[in-house]
C-alpha atoms as a PDB file:
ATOM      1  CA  UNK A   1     -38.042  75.690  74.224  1.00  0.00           C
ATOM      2  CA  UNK A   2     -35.120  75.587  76.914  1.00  0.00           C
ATOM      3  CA  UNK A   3     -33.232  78.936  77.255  1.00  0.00           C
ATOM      4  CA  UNK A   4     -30.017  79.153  79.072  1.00  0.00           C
ATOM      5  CA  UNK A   5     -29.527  81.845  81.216  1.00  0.00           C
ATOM      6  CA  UNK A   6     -26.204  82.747  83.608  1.00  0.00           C
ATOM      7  CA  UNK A   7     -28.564  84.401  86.693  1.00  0.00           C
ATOM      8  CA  UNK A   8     -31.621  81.912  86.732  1.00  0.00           C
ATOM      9  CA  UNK A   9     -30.147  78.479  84.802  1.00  0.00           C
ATOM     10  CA  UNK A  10     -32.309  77.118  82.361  1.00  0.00           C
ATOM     11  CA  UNK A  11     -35.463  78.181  82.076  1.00  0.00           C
ATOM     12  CA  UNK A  12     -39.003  76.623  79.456  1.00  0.00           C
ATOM     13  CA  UNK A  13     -39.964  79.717  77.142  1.00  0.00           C
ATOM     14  CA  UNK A  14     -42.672  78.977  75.318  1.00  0.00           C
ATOM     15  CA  UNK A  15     -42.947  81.071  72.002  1.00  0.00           C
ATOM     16  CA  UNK A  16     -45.553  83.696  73.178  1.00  0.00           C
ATOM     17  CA  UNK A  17     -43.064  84.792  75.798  1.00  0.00           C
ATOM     18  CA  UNK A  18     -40.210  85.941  73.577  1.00  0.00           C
ATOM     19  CA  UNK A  19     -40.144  89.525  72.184  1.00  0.00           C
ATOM     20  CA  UNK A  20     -38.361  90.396  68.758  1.00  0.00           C
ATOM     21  CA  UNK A  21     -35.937  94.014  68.661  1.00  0.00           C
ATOM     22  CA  UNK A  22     -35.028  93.846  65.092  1.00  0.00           C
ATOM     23  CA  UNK A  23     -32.494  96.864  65.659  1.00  0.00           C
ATOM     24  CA  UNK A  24     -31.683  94.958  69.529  1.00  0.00           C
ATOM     25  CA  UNK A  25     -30.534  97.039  72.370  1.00  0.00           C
ATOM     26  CA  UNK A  26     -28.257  99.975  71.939  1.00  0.00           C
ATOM     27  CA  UNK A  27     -24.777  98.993  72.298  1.00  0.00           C
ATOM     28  CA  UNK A  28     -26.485  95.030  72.106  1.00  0.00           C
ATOM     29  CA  UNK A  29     -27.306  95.219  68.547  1.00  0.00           C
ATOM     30  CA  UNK A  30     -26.442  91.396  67.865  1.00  0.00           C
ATOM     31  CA  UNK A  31     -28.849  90.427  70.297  1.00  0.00           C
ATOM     32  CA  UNK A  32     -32.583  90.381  68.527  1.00  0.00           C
ATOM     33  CA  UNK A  33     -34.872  87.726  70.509  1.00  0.00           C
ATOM     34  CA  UNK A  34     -35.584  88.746  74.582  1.00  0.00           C
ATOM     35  CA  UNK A  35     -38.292  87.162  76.602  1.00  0.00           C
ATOM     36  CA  UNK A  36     -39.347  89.411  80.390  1.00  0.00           C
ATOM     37  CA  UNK A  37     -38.800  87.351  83.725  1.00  0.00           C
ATOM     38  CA  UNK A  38     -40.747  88.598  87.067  1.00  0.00           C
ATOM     39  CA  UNK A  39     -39.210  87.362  90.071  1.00  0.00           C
ATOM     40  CA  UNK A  40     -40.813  87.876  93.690  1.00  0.00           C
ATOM     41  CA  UNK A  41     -38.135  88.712  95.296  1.00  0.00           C
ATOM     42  CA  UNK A  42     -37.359  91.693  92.704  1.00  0.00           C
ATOM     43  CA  UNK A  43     -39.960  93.837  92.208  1.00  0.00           C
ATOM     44  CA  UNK A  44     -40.967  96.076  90.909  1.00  0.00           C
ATOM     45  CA  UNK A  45     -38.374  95.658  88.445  1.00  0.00           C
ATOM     46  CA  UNK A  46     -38.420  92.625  85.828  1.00  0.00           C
ATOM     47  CA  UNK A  47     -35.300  91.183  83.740  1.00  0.00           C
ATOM     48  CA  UNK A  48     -35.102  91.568  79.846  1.00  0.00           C
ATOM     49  CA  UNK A  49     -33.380  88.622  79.183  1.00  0.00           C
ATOM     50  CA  UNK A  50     -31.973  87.752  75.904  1.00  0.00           C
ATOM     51  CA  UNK A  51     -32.253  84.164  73.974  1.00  0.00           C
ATOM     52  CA  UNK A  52     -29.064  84.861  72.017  1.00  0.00           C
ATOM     53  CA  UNK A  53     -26.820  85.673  74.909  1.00  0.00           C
ATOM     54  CA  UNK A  54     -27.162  83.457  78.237  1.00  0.00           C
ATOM     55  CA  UNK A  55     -25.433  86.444  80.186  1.00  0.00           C
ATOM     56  CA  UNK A  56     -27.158  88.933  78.796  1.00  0.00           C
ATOM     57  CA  UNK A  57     -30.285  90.149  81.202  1.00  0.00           C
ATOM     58  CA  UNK A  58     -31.176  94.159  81.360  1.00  0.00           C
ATOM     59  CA  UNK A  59     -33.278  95.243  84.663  1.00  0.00           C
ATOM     60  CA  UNK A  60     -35.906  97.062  83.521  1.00  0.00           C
ATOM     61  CA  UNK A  61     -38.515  98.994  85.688  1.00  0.00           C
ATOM     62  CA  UNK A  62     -41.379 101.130  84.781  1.00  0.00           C
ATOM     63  CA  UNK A  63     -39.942 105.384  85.208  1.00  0.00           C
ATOM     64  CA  UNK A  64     -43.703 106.042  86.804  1.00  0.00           C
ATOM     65  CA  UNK A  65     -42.606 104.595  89.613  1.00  0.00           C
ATOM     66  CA  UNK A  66     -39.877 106.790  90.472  1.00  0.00           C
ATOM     67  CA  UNK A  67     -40.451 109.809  88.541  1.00  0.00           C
ATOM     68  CA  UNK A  68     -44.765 110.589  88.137  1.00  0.00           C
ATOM     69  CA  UNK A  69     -44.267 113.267  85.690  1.00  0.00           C
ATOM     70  CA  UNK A  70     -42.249 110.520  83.578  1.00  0.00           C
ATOM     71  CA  UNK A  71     -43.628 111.433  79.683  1.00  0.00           C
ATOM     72  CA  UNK A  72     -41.878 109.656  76.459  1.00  0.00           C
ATOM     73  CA  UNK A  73     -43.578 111.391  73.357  1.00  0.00           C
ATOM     74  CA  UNK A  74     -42.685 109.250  70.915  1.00  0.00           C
ATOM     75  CA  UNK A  75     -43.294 110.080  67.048  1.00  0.00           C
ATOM     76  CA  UNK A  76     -44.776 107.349  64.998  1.00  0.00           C
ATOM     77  CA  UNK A  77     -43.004 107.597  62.055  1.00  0.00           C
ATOM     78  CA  UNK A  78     -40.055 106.903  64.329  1.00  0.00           C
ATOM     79  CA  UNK A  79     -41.023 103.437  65.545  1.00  0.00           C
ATOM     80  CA  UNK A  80     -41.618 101.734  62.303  1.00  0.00           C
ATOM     81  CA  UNK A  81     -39.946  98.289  63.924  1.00  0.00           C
ATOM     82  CA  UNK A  82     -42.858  98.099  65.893  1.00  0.00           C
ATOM     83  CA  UNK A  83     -45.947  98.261  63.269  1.00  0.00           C
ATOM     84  CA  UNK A  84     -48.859  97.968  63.318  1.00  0.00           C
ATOM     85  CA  UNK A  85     -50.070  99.601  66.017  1.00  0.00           C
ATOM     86  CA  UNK A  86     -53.517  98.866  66.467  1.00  0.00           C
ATOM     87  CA  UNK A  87     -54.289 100.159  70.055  1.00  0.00           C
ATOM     88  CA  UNK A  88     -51.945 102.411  71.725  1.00  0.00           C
ATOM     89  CA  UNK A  89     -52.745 100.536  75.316  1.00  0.00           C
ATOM     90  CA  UNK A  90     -50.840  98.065  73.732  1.00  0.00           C
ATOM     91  CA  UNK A  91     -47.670  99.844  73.998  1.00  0.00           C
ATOM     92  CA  UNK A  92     -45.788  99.298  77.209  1.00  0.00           C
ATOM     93  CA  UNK A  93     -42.648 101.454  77.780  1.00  0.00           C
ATOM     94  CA  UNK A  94     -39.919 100.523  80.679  1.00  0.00           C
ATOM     95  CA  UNK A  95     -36.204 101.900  81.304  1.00  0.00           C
ATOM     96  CA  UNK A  96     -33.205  99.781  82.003  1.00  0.00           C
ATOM     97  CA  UNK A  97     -32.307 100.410  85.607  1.00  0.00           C
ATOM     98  CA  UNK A  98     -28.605  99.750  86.406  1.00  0.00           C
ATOM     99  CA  UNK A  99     -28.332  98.068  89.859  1.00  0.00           C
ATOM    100  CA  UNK A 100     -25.505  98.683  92.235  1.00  0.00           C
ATOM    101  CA  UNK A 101     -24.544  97.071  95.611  1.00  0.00           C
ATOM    102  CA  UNK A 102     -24.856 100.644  96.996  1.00  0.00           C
ATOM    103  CA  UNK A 103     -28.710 101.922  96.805  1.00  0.00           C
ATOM    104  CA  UNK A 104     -27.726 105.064  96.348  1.00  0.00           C
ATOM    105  CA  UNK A 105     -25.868 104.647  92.610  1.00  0.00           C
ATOM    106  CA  UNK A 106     -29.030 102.624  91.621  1.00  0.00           C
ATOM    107  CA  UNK A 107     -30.243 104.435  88.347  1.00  0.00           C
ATOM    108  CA  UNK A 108     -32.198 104.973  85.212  1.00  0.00           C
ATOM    109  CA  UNK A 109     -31.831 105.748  81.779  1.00  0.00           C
ATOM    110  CA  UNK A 110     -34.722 107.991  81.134  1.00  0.00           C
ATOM    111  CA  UNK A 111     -33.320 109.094  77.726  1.00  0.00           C
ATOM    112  CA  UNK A 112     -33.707 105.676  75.796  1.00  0.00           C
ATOM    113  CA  UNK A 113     -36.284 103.569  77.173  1.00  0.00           C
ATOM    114  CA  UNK A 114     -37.351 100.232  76.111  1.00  0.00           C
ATOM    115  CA  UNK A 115     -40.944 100.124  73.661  1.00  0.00           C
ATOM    116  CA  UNK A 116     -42.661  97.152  73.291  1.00  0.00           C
ATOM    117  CA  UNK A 117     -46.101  96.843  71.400  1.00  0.00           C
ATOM    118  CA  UNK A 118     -47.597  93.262  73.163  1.00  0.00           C
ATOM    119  CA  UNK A 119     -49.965  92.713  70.461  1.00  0.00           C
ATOM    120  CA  UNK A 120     -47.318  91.797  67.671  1.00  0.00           C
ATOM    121  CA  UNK A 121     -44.465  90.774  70.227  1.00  0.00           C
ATOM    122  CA  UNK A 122     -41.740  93.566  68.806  1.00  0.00           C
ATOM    123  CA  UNK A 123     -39.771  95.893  70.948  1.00  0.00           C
ATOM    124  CA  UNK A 124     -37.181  98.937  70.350  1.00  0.00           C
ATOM    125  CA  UNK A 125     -35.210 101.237  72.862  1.00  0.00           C
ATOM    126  CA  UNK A 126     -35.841 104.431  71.558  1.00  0.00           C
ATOM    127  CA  UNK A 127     -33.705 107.438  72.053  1.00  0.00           C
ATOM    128  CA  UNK A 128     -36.045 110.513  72.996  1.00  0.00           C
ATOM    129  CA  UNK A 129     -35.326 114.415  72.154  1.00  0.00           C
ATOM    130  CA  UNK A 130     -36.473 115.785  75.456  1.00  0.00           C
ATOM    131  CA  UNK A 131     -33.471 117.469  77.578  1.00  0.00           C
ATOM    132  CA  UNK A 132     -34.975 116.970  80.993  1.00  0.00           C
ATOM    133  CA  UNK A 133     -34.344 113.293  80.709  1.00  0.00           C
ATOM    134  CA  UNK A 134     -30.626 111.264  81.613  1.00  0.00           C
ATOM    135  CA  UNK A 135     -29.142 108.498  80.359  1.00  0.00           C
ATOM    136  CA  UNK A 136     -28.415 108.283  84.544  1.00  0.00           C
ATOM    137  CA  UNK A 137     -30.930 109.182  86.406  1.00  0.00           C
ATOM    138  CA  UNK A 138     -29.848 108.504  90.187  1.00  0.00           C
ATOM    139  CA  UNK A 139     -33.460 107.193  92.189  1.00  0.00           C
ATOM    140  CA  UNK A 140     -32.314 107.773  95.968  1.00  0.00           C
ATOM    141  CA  UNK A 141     -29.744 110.732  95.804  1.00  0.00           C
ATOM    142  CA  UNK A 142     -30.787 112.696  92.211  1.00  0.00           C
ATOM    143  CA  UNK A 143     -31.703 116.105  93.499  1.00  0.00           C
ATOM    144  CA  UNK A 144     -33.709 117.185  89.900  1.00  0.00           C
ATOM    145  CA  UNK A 145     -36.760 117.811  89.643  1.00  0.00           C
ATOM    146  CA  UNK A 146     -38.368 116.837  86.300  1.00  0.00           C
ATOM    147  CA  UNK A 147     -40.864 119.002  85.205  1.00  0.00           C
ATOM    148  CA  UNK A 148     -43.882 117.248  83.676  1.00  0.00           C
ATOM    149  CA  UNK A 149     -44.729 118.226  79.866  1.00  0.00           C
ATOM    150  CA  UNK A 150     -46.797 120.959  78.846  1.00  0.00           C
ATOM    151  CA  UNK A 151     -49.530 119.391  77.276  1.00  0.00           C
ATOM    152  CA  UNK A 152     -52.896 120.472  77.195  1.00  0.00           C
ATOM    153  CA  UNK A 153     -54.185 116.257  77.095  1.00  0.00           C
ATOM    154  CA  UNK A 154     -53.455 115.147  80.606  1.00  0.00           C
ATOM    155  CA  UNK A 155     -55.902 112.283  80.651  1.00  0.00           C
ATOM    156  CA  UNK A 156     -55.272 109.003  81.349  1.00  0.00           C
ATOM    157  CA  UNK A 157     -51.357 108.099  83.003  1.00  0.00           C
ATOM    158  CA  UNK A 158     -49.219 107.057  81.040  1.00  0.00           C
ATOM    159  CA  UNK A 159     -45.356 107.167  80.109  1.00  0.00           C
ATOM    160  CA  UNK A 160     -45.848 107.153  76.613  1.00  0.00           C
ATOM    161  CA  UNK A 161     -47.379 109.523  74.501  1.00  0.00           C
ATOM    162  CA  UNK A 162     -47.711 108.614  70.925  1.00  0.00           C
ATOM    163  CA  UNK A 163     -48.016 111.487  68.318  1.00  0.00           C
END
């Protein structure tokens, strides 16, 4: 299908590429149907761009690249939008960056990132209980240090922790 977007015109989406947030995006809840663009020339960030809304596009970037100790744990019960879960791998967590002209505002919310489970195609932004985390976290001029989790299971890394 043809999708209209304001930043990058119209673009072919085939059906595979679109991702459904039954609740949408906080603040965005109107908006249910995204598909991810990957430009060159911006990454490591991607665009969450919405079907509904042709000027609608979130940045999104993945917190491990700014912030290693980066840890979302993330109840089950509380992500019922994005059942079944058959393999946890298939859960891929991002933030929405907000982009300035000036580097130094760029920033992340840490405290609601974006879920999406690729097997069934369904995403959620999820508002986490964890302190340590901003809605703004600045990337070049944010002076916190966040503490990773105590956790006794460090293995494999990953942003999301599913309990």
């Amino acid at each position: 299908m043809k999708v209209n977007t304001l930043r990058f015109g119209t673009l072919d989406v085939s059906e595979d590429q679109l991702f459904e947030f039954p609740m949408g995006i906080l603040g965005f809840s109107n908006l249910k149907s995204f598909f991810i663009i990957e430009r060159e020339e911006t990454r490591p960030f991607k665009w969450l761009q919405s079907v509904d809304d042709p000027s609608t596009a979130f940045v999104i970037g993945d917190p491990l690249l700014f912030i290693p100790s980066y840890q979302a744990e993330v109840r089950r019960v509380d992500i019922p939008h994005l059942d079944p879960i058959v393999d946890e791998k298939d859960l891929v967590l991002s933030v929405i960056m907000t982009i300035t002209p000036d580097p130094q505002n760029i920033s992340a919310n840490l405290l609601a990132p974006i879920i999406i489970n690729l097997a069934n195609r369904r995403g959620m932004q999820y508002i986490l209980n964890d302190k340590r985390y901003p809605v703004r976290y600045f990337l070049f001029k944010n002076e916190d240090v966040i503490t990773p989790p105590i956790s006794g299971d460090q293995g494999e890394l990953r942003s999301l922790a599913l309990r």
